[in-house]
N, C-alpha and C. Protein backbone atom coordinates (compact mmCIF):
# COMPACT_ATOMS: atom_id res chain seq x y z
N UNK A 1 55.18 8.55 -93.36
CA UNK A 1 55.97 8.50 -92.14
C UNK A 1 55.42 9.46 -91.09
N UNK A 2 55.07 10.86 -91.41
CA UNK A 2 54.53 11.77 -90.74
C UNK A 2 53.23 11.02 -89.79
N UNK A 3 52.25 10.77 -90.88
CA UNK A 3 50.93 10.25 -90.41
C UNK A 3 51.11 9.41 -89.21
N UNK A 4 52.03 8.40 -89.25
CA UNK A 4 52.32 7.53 -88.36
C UNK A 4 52.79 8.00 -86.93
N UNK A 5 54.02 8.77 -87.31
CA UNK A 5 54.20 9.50 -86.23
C UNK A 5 53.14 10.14 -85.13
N UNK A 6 52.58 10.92 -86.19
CA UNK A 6 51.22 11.63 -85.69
C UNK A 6 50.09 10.53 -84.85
N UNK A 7 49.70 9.68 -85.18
CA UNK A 7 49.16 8.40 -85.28
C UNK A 7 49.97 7.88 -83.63
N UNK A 8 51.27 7.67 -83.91
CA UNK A 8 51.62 6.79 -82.43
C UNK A 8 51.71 8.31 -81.48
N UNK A 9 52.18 9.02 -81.57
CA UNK A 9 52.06 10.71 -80.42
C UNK A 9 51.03 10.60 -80.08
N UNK A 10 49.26 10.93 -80.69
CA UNK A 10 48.56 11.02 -80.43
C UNK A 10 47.78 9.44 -79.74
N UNK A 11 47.87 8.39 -79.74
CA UNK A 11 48.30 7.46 -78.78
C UNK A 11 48.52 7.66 -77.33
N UNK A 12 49.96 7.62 -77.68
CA UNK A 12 51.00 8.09 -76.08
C UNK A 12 49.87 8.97 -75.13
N UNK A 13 49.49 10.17 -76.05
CA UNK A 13 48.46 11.24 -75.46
C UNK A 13 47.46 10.50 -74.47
N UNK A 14 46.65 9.70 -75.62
CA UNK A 14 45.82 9.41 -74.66
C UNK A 14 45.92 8.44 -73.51
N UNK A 15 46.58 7.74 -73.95
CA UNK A 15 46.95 6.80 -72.82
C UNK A 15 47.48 7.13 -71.60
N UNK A 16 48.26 8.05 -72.04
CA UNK A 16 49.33 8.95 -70.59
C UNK A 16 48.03 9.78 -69.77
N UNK A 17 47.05 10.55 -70.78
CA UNK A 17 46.12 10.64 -69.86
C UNK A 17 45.04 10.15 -69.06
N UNK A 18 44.53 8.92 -69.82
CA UNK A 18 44.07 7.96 -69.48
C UNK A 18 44.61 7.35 -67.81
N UNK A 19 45.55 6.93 -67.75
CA UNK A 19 46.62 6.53 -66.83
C UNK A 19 46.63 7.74 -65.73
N UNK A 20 46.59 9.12 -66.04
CA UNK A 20 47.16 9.91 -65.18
C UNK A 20 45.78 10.08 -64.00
N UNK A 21 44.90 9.64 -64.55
CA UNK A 21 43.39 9.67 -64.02
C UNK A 21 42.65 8.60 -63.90
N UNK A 22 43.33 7.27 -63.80
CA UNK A 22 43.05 5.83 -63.20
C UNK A 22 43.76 5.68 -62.00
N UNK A 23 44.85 6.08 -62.33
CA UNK A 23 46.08 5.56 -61.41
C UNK A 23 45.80 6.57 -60.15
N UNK A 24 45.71 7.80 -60.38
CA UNK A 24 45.73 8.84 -59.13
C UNK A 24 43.91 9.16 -57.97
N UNK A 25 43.02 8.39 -59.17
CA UNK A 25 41.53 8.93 -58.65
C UNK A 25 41.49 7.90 -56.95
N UNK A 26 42.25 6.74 -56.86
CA UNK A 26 42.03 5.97 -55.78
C UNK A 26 42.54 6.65 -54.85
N UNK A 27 43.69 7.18 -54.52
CA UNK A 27 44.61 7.96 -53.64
C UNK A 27 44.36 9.34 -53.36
N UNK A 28 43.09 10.20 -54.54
CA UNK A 28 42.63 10.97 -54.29
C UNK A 28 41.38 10.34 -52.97
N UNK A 29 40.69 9.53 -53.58
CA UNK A 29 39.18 8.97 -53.11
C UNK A 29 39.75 9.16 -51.56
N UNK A 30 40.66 8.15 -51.65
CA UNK A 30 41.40 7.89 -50.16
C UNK A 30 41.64 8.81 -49.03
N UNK A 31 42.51 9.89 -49.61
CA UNK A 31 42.87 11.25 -48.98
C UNK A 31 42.05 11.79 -48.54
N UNK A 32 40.81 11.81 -49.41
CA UNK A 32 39.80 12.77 -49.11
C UNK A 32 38.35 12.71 -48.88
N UNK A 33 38.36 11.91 -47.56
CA UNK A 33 37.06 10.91 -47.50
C UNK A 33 36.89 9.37 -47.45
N UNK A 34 38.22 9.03 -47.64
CA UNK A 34 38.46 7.69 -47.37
C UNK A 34 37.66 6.85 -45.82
N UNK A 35 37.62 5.48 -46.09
CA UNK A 35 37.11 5.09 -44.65
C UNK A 35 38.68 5.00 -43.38
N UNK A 36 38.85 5.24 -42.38
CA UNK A 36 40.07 5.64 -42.17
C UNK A 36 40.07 4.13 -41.13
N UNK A 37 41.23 3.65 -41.26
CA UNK A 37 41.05 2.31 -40.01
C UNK A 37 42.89 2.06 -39.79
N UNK A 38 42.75 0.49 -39.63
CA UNK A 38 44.38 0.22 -39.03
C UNK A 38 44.68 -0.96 -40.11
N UNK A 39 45.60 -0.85 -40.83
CA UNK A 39 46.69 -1.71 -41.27
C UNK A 39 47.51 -2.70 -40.94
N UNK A 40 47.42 -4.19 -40.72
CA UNK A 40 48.00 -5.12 -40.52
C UNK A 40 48.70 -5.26 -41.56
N UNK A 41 50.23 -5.22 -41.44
CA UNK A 41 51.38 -5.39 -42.46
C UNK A 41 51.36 -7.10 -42.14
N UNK A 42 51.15 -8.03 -43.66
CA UNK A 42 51.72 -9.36 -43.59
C UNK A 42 52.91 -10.31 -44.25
N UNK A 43 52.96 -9.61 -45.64
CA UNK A 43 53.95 -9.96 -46.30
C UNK A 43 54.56 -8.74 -47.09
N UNK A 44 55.72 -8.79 -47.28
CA UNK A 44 56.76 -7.50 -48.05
C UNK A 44 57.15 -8.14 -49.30
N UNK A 45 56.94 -7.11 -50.14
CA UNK A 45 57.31 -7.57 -51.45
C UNK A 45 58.61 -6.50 -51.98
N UNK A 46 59.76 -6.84 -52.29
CA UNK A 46 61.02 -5.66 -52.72
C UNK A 46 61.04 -6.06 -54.08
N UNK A 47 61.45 -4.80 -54.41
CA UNK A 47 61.86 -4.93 -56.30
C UNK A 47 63.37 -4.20 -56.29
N UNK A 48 64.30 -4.23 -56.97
CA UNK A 48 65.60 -3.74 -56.78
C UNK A 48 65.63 -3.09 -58.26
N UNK A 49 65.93 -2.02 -58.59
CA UNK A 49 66.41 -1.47 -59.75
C UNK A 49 67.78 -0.58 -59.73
N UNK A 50 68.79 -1.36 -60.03
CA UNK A 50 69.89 -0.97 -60.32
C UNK A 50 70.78 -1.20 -58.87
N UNK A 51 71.12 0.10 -58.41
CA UNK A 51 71.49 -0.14 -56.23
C UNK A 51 70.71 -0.08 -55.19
N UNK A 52 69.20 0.41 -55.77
CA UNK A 52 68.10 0.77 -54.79
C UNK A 52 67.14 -0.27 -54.89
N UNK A 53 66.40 -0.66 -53.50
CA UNK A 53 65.61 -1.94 -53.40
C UNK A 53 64.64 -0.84 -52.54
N UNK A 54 63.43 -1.32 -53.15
CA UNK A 54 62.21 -0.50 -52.55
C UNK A 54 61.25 -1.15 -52.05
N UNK A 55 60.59 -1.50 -51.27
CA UNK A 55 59.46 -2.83 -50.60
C UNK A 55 58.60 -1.85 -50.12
N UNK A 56 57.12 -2.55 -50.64
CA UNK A 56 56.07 -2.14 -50.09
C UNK A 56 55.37 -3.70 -48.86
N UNK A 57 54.07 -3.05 -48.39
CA UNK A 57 54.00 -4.44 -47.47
C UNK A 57 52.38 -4.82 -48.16
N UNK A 58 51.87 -5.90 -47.88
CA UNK A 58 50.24 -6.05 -47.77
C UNK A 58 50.35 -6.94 -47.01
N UNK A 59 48.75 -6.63 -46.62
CA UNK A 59 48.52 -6.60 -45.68
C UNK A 59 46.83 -6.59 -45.34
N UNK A 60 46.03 -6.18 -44.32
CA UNK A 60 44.55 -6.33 -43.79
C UNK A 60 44.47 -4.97 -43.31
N UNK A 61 43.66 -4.63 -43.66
CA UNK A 61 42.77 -3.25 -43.97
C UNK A 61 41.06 -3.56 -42.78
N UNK A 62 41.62 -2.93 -41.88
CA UNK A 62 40.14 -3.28 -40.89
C UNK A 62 39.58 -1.37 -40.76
N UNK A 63 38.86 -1.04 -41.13
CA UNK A 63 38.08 0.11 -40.53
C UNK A 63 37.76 0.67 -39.27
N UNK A 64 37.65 1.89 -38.32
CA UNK A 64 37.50 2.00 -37.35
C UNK A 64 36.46 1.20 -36.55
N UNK A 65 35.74 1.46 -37.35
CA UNK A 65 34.55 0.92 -36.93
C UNK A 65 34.38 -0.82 -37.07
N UNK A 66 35.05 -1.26 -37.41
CA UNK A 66 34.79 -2.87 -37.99
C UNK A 66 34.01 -3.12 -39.07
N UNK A 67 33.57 -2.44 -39.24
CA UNK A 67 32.48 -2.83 -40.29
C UNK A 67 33.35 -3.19 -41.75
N UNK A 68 34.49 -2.69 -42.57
CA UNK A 68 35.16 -2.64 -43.78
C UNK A 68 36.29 -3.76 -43.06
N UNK A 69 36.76 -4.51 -43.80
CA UNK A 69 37.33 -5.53 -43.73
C UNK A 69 38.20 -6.04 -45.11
N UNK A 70 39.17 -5.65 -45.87
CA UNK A 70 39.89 -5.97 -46.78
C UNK A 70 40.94 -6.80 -47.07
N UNK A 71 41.03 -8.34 -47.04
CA UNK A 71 42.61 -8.70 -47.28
C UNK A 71 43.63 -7.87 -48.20
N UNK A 72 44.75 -8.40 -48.73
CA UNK A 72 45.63 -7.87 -49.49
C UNK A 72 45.85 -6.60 -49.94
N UNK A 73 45.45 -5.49 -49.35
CA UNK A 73 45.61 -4.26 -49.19
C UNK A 73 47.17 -3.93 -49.73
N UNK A 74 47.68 -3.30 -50.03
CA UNK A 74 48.88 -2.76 -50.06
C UNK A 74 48.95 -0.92 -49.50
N UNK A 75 50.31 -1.39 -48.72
CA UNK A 75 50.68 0.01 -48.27
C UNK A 75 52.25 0.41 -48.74
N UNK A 76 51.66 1.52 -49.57
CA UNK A 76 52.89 1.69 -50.69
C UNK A 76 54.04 2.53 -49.85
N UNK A 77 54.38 1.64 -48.53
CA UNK A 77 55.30 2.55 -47.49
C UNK A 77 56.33 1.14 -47.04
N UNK A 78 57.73 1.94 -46.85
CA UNK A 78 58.56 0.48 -46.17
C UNK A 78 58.09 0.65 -44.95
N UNK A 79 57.58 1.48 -44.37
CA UNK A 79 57.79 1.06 -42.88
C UNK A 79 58.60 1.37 -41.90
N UNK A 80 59.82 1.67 -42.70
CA UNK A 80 61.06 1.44 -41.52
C UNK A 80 61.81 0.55 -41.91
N UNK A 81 61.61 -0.20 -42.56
CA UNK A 81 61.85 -1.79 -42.76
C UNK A 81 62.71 -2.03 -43.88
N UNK A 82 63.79 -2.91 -43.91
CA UNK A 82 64.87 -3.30 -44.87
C UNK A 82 64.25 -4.94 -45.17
N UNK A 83 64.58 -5.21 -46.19
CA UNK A 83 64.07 -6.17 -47.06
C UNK A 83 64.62 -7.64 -46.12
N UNK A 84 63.54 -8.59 -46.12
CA UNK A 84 63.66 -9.74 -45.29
C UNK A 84 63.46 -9.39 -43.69
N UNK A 85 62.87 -7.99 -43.56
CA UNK A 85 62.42 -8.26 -41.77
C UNK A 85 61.21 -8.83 -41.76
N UNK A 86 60.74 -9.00 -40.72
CA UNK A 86 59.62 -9.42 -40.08
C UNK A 86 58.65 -8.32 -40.23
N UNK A 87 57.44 -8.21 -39.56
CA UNK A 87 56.06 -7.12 -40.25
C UNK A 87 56.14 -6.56 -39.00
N UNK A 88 55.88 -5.32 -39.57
CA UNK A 88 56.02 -4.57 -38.23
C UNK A 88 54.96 -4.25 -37.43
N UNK A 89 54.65 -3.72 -36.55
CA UNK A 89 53.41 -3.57 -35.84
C UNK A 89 52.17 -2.50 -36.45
N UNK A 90 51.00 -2.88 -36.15
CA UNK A 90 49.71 -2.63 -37.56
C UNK A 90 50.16 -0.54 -37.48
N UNK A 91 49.66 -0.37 -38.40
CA UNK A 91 49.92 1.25 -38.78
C UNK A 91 48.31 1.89 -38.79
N UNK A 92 48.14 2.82 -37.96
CA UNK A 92 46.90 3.45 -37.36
C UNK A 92 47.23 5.15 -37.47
N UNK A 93 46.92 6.40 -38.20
CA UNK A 93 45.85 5.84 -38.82
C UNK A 93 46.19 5.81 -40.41
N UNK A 94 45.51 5.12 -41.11
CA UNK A 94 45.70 5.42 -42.89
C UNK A 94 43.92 5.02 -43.23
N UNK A 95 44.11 5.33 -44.60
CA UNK A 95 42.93 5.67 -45.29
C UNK A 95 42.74 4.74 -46.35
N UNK A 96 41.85 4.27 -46.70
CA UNK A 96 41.11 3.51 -47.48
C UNK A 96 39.75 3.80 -48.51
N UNK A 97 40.83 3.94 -49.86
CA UNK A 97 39.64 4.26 -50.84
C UNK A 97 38.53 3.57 -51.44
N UNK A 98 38.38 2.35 -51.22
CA UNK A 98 37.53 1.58 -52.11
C UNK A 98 38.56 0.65 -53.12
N UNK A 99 37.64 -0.20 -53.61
CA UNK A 99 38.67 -0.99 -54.50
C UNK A 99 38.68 -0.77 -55.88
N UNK A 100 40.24 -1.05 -56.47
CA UNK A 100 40.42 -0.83 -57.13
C UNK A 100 41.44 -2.21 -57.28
N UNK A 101 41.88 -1.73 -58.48
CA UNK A 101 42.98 -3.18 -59.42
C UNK A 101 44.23 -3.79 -58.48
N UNK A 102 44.55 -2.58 -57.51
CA UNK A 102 45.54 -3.25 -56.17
C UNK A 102 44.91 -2.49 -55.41
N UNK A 103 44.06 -3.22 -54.54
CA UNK A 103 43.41 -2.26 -53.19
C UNK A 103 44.92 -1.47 -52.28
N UNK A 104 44.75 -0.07 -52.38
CA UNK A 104 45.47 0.65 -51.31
C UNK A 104 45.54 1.38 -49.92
N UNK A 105 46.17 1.16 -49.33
CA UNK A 105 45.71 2.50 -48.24
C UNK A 105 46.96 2.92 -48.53
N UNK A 106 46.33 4.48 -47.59
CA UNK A 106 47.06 5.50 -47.63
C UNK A 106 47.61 6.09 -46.36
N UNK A 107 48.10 6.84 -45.96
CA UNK A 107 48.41 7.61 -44.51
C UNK A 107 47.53 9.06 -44.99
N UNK A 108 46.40 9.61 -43.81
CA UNK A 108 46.21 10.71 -44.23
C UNK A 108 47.39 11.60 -44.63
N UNK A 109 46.41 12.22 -45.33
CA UNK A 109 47.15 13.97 -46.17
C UNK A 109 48.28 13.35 -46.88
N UNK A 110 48.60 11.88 -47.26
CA UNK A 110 49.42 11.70 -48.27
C UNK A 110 48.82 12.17 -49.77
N UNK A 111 49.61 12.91 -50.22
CA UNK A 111 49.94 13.00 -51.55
C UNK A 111 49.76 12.43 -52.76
N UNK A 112 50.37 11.17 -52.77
CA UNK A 112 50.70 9.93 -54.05
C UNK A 112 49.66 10.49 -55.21
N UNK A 113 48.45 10.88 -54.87
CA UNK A 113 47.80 11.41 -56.17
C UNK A 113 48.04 12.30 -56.80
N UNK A 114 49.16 13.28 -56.34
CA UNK A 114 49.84 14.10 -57.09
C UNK A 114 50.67 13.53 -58.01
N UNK A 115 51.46 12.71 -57.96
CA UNK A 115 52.53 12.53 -58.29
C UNK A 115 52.53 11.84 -59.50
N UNK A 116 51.08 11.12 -59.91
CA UNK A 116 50.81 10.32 -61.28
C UNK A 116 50.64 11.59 -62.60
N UNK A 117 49.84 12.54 -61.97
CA UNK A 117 49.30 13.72 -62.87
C UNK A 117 50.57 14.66 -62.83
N UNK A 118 51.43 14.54 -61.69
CA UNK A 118 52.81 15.59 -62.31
C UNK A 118 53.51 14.83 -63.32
N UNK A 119 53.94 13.60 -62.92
CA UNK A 119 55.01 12.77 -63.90
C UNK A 119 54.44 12.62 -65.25
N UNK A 120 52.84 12.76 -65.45
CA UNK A 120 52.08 12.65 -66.82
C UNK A 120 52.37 13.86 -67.35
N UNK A 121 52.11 14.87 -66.65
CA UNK A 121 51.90 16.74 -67.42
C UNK A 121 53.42 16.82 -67.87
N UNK A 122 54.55 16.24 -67.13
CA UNK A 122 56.43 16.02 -68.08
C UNK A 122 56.22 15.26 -68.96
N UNK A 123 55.35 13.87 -69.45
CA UNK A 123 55.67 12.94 -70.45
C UNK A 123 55.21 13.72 -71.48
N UNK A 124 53.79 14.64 -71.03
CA UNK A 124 53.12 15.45 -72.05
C UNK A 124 53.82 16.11 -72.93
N UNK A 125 54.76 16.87 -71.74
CA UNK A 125 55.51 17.74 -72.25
C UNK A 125 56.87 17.43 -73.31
N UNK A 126 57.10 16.06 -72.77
CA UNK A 126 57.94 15.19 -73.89
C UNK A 126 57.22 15.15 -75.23
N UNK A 127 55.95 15.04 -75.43
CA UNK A 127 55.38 14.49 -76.32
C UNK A 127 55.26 15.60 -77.46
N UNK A 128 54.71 16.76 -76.38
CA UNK A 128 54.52 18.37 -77.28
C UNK A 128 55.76 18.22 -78.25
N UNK A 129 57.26 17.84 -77.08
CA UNK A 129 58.40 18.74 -77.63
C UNK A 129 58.46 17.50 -79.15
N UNK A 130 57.99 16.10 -79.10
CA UNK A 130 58.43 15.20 -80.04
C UNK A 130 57.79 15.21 -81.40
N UNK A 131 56.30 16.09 -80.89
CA UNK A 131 55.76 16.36 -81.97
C UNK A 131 56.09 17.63 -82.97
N UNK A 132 56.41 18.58 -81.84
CA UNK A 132 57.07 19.70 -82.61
C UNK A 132 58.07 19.10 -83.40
N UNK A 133 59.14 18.21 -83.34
CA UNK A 133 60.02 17.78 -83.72
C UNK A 133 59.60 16.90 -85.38
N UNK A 134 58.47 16.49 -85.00
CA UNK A 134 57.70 15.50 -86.36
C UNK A 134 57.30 16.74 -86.93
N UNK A 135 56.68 17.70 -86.67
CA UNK A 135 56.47 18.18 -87.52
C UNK A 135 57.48 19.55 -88.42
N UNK A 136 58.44 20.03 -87.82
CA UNK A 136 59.84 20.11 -88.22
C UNK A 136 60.09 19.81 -89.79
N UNK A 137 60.79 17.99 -89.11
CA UNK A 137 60.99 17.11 -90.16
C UNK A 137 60.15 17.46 -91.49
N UNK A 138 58.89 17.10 -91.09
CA UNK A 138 57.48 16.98 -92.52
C UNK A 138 58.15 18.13 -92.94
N UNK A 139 57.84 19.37 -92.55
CA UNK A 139 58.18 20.52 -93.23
C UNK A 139 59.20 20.63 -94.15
N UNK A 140 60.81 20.02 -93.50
CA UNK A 140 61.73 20.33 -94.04
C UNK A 140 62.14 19.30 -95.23
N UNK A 141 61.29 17.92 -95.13
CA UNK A 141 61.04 16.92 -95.92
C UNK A 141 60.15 17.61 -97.34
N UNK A 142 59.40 17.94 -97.07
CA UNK A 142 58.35 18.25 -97.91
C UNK A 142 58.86 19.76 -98.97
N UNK A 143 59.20 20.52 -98.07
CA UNK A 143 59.75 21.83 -98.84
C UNK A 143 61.17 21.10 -100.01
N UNK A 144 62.28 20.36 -99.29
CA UNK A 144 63.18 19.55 -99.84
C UNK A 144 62.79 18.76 -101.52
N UNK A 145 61.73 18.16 -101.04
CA UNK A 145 61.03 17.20 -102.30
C UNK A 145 60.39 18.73 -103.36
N UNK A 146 59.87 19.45 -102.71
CA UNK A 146 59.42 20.62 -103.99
C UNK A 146 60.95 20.94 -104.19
N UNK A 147 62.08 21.69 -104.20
CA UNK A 147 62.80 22.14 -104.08
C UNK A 147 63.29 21.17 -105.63
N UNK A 148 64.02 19.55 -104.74
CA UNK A 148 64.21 18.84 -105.61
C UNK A 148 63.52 18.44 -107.43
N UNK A 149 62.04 18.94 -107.05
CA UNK A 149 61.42 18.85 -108.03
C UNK A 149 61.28 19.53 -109.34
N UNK A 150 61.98 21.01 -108.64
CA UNK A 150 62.06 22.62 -109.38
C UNK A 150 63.06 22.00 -110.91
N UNK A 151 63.17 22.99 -111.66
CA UNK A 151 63.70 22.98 -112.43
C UNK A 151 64.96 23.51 -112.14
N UNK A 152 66.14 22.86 -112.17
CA UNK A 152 67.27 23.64 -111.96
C UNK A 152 67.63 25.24 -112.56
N UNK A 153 66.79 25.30 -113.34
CA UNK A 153 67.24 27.02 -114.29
C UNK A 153 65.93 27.39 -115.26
N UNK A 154 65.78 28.82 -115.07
CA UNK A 154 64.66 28.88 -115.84
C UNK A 154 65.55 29.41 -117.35
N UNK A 155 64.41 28.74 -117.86
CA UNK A 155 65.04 29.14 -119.73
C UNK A 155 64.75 30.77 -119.88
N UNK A 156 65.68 31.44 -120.49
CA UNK A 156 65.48 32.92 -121.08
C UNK A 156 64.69 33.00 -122.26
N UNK A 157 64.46 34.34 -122.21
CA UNK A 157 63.33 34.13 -123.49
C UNK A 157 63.07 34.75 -124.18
């Protein structure tokens, strides 16, 4: 049971870090050196979880210069905008990292690449506390089974 435990934790590990450094390297790229241009918002997409509805837009990604040219861009921002408006007028300036699995822009000096590697370094910290917890158990499992195993009384002699 232990092994397993050990086995799926160390998992979680990597993957959470894995993730914390896929997900955030584009929004870094972006921030910091990105090609910087204007954003044509075309279609809004909302997701609702629970009372809160959150919409991002995509959209066309043109470079200052003309030269970079991207359909389906996403800009992980409402806008202003409540779900079912119309697109609002293009957003100048934001940043553009290169592509990746959902091409993004960004608004300079946004952030968002923080926020994958903070929410990972808490799951971590979930993980520390779950393993401390597995290994607990083993201990108190294992000492239990010797315990059980003892001889109830030693013979005199």
């Amino acid at each position: 049971m232990a092994a397993v435990a050990w086995a799926a934790i160390a998992c979680l590990v990597v993957v959470t870090v894995l993730a914390m450094v896929t997900w955030s390297v584009d929004a870094y790229r972006a921030t910091h050196g990105g090609t910087v241009g204007t954003f044509v918002p075309g279609r809004q997409s909302c997701s609702t979880y629970r009372v809160t509805t959150t919409c991002v837009w995509y959209g066309t990604f043109t470079s200052a210069d003309g030269a970079t040219r991207v359909e389906e861009v996403m800009l992980d921002e409402s806008l202003g905008t409540a779900e079912g408006d119309p697109p609002p007028a293009p957003v100048s300036p934001v940043v553009y990292g290169g592509a990746s699995d959902v091409p993004k822009a960004y608004r300079p000096g946004s952030v968002d690449w923080v926020l994958v590697p903070a929410l990972g370094i808490a799951w971590l910290g979930v993980m520390a506390s779950l393993a401390r917890r597995v290994e607990l158990w083993r201990r108190r499992h294992t000492q239990a089974r010797v315990r059980s195993a003892a001889p109830a009384h030693r013979p005199t002699g």
